[in-house]
C-alpha atoms as a PDB file:
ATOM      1  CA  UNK A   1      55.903 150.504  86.869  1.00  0.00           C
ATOM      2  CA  UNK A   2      55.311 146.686  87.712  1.00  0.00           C
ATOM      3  CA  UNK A   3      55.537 145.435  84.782  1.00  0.00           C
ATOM      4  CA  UNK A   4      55.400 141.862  86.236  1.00  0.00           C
ATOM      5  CA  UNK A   5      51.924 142.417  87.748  1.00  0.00           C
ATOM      6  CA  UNK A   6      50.944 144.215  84.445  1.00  0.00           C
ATOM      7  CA  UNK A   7      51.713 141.476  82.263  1.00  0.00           C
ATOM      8  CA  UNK A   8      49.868 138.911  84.467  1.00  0.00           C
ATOM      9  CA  UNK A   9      46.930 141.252  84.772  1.00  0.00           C
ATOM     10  CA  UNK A  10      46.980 142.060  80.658  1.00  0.00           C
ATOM     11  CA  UNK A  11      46.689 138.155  80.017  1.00  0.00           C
ATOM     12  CA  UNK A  12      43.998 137.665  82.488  1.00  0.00           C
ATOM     13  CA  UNK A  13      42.117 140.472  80.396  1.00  0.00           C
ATOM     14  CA  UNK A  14      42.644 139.193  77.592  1.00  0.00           C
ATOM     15  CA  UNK A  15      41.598 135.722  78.388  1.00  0.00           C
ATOM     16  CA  UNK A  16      38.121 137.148  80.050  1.00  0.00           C
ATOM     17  CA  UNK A  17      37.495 139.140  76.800  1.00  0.00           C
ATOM     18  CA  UNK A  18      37.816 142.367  78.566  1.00  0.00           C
ATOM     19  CA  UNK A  19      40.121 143.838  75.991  1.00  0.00           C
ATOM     20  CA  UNK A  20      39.686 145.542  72.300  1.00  0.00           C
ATOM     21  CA  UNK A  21      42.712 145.640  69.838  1.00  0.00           C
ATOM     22  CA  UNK A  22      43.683 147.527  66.987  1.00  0.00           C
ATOM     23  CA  UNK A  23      42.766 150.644  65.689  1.00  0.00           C
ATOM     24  CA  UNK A  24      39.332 150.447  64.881  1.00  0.00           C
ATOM     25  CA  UNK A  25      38.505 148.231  67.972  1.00  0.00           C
ATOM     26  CA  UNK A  26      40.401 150.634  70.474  1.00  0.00           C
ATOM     27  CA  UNK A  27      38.952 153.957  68.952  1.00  0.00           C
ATOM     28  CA  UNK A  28      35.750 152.461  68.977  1.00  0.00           C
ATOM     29  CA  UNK A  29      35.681 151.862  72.048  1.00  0.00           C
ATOM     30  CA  UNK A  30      37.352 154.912  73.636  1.00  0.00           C
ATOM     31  CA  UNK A  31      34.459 157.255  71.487  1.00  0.00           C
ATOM     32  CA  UNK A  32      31.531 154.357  73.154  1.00  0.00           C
ATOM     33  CA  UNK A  33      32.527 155.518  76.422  1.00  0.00           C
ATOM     34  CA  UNK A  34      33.600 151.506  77.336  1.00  0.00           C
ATOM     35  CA  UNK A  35      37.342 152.296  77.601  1.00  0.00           C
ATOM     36  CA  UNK A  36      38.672 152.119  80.827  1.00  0.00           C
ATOM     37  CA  UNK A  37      42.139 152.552  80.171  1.00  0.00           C
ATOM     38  CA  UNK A  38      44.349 152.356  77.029  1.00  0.00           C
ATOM     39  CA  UNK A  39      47.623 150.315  76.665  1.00  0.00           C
ATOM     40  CA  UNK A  40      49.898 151.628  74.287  1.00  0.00           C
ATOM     41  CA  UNK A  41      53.364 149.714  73.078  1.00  0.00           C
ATOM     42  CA  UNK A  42      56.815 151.944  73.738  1.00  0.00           C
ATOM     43  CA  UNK A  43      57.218 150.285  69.633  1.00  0.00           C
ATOM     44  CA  UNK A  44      53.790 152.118  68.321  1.00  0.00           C
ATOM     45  CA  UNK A  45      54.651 154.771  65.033  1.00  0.00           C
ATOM     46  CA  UNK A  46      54.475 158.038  66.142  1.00  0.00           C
ATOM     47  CA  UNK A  47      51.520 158.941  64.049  1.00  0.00           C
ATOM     48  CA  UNK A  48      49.456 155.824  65.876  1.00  0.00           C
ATOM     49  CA  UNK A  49      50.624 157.544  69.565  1.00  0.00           C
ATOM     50  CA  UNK A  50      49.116 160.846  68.318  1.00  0.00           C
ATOM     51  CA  UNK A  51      45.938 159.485  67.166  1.00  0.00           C
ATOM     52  CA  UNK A  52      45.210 157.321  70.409  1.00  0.00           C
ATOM     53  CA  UNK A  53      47.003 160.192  72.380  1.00  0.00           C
ATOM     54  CA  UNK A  54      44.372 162.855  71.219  1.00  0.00           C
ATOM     55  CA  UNK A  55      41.974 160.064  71.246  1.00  0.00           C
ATOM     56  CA  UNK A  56      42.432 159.357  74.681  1.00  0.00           C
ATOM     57  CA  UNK A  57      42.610 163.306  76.142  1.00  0.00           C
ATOM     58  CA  UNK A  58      39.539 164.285  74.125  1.00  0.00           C
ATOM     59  CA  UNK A  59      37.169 161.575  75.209  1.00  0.00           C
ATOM     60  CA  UNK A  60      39.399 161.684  78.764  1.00  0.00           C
ATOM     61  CA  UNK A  61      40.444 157.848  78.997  1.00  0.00           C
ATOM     62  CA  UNK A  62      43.591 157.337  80.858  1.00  0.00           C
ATOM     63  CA  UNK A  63      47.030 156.281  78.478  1.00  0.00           C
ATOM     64  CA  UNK A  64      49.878 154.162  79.716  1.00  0.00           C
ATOM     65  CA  UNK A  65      52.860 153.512  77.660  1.00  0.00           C
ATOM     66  CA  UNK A  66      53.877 149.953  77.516  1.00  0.00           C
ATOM     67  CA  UNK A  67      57.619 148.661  77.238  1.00  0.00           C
ATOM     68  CA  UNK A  68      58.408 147.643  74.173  1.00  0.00           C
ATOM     69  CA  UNK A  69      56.583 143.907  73.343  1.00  0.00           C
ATOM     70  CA  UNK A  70      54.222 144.024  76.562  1.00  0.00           C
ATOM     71  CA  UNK A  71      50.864 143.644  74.920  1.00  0.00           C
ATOM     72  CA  UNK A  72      52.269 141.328  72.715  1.00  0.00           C
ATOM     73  CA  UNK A  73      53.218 138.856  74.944  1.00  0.00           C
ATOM     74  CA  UNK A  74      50.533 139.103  77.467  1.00  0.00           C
ATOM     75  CA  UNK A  75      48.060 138.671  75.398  1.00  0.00           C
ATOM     76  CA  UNK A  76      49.713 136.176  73.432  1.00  0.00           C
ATOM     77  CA  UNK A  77      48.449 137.966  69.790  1.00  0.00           C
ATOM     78  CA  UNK A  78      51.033 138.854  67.561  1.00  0.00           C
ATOM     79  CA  UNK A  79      51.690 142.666  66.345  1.00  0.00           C
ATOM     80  CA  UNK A  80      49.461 144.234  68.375  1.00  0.00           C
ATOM     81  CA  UNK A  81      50.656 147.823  69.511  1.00  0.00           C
ATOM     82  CA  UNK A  82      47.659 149.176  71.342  1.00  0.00           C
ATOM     83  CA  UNK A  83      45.091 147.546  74.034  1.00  0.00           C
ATOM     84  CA  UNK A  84      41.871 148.951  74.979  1.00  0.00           C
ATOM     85  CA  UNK A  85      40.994 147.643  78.706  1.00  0.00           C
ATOM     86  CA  UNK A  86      37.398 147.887  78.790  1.00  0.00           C
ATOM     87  CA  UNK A  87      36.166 149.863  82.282  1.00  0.00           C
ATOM     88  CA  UNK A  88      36.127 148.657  85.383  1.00  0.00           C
ATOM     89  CA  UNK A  89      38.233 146.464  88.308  1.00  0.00           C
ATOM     90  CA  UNK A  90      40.467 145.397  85.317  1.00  0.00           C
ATOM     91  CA  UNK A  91      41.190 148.952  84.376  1.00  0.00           C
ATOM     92  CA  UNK A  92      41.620 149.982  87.677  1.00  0.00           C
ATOM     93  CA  UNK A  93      44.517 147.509  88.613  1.00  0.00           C
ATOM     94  CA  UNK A  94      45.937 148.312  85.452  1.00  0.00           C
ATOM     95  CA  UNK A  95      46.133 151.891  85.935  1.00  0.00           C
ATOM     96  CA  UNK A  96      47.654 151.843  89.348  1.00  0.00           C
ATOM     97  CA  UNK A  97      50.360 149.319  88.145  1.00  0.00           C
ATOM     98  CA  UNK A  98      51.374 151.142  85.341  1.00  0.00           C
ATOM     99  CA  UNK A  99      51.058 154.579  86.333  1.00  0.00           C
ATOM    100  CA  UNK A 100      48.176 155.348  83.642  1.00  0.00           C
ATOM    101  CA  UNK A 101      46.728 159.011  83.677  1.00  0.00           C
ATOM    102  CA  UNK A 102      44.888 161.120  81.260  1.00  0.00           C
ATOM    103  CA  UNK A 103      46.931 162.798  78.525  1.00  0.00           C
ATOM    104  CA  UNK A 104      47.368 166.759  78.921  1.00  0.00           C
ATOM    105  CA  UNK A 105      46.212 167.001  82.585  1.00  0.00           C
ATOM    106  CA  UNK A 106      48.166 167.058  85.414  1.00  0.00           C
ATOM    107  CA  UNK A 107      48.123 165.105  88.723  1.00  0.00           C
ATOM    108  CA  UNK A 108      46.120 167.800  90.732  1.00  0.00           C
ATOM    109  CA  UNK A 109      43.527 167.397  88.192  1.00  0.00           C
ATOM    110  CA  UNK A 110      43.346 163.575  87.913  1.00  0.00           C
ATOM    111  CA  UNK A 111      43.179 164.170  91.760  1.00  0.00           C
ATOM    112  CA  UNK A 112      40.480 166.772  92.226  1.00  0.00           C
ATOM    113  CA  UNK A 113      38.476 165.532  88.595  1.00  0.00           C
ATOM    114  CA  UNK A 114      35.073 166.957  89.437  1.00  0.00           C
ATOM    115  CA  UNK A 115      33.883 167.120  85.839  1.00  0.00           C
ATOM    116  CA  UNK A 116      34.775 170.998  85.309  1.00  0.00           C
ATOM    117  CA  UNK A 117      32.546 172.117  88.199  1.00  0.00           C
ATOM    118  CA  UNK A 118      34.016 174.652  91.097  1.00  0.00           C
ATOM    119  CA  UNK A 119      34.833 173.261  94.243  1.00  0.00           C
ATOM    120  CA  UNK A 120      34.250 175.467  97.155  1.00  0.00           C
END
């Protein structure tokens, strides 16, 4: 993980407006289909990682865990343990720098995601 390139890249979010915090605002906007990829802190309760973990492999938006403090100091807003990166070039970078992938399916799937249809 690059964590240096993720922090930069978390602030510049935030400072475009191209993030959603807290619970409400982060499940909101992983069920509206506007979540490109969701940050959550190493610090989160477990029963907030199991909510945004199902969260995030039902609706299939990619999760990457945070180290402990990350969102909170890139985005300069205190106590907040989970960041919802709304889709698109944003996401993207994110993903790649912190290794991001969708809860409960593998790499061959993330690789070959065709939506459930057969590939012959």
């Amino acid at each position: 993980m690059n964590e240096s390139k993720a922090h930069g890249l978390l602030g510049l979010c935030a400072r475009a407006g191209q993030i959603a915090y807290g619970e409400t605002g982060c499940l909101s906007a992983i069920r509206a289909g506007k979540c490109g990829l969701l940050i959550l802190d190493e610090g989160a309760s477990g029963n907030a990682r199991k909510r945004y973990t199902d969260a995030c492999r039902h609706y299939r938006v990619p999760l990457a865990m945070a180290a402990a403090g990350l969102v909170e100091q890139a985005t300069g807003k205190r106590g907040r343990m989970a960041a919802a990166v709304h889709a698109g070039g944003f996401a993207e970078q994110l993903r790649t720098a912190l290794g991001a992938q969708i809860p409960g399916q593998t790499i061959e799937e993330t690789a070959n995601n065709c939506g459930g249809a057969s590939v012959e």
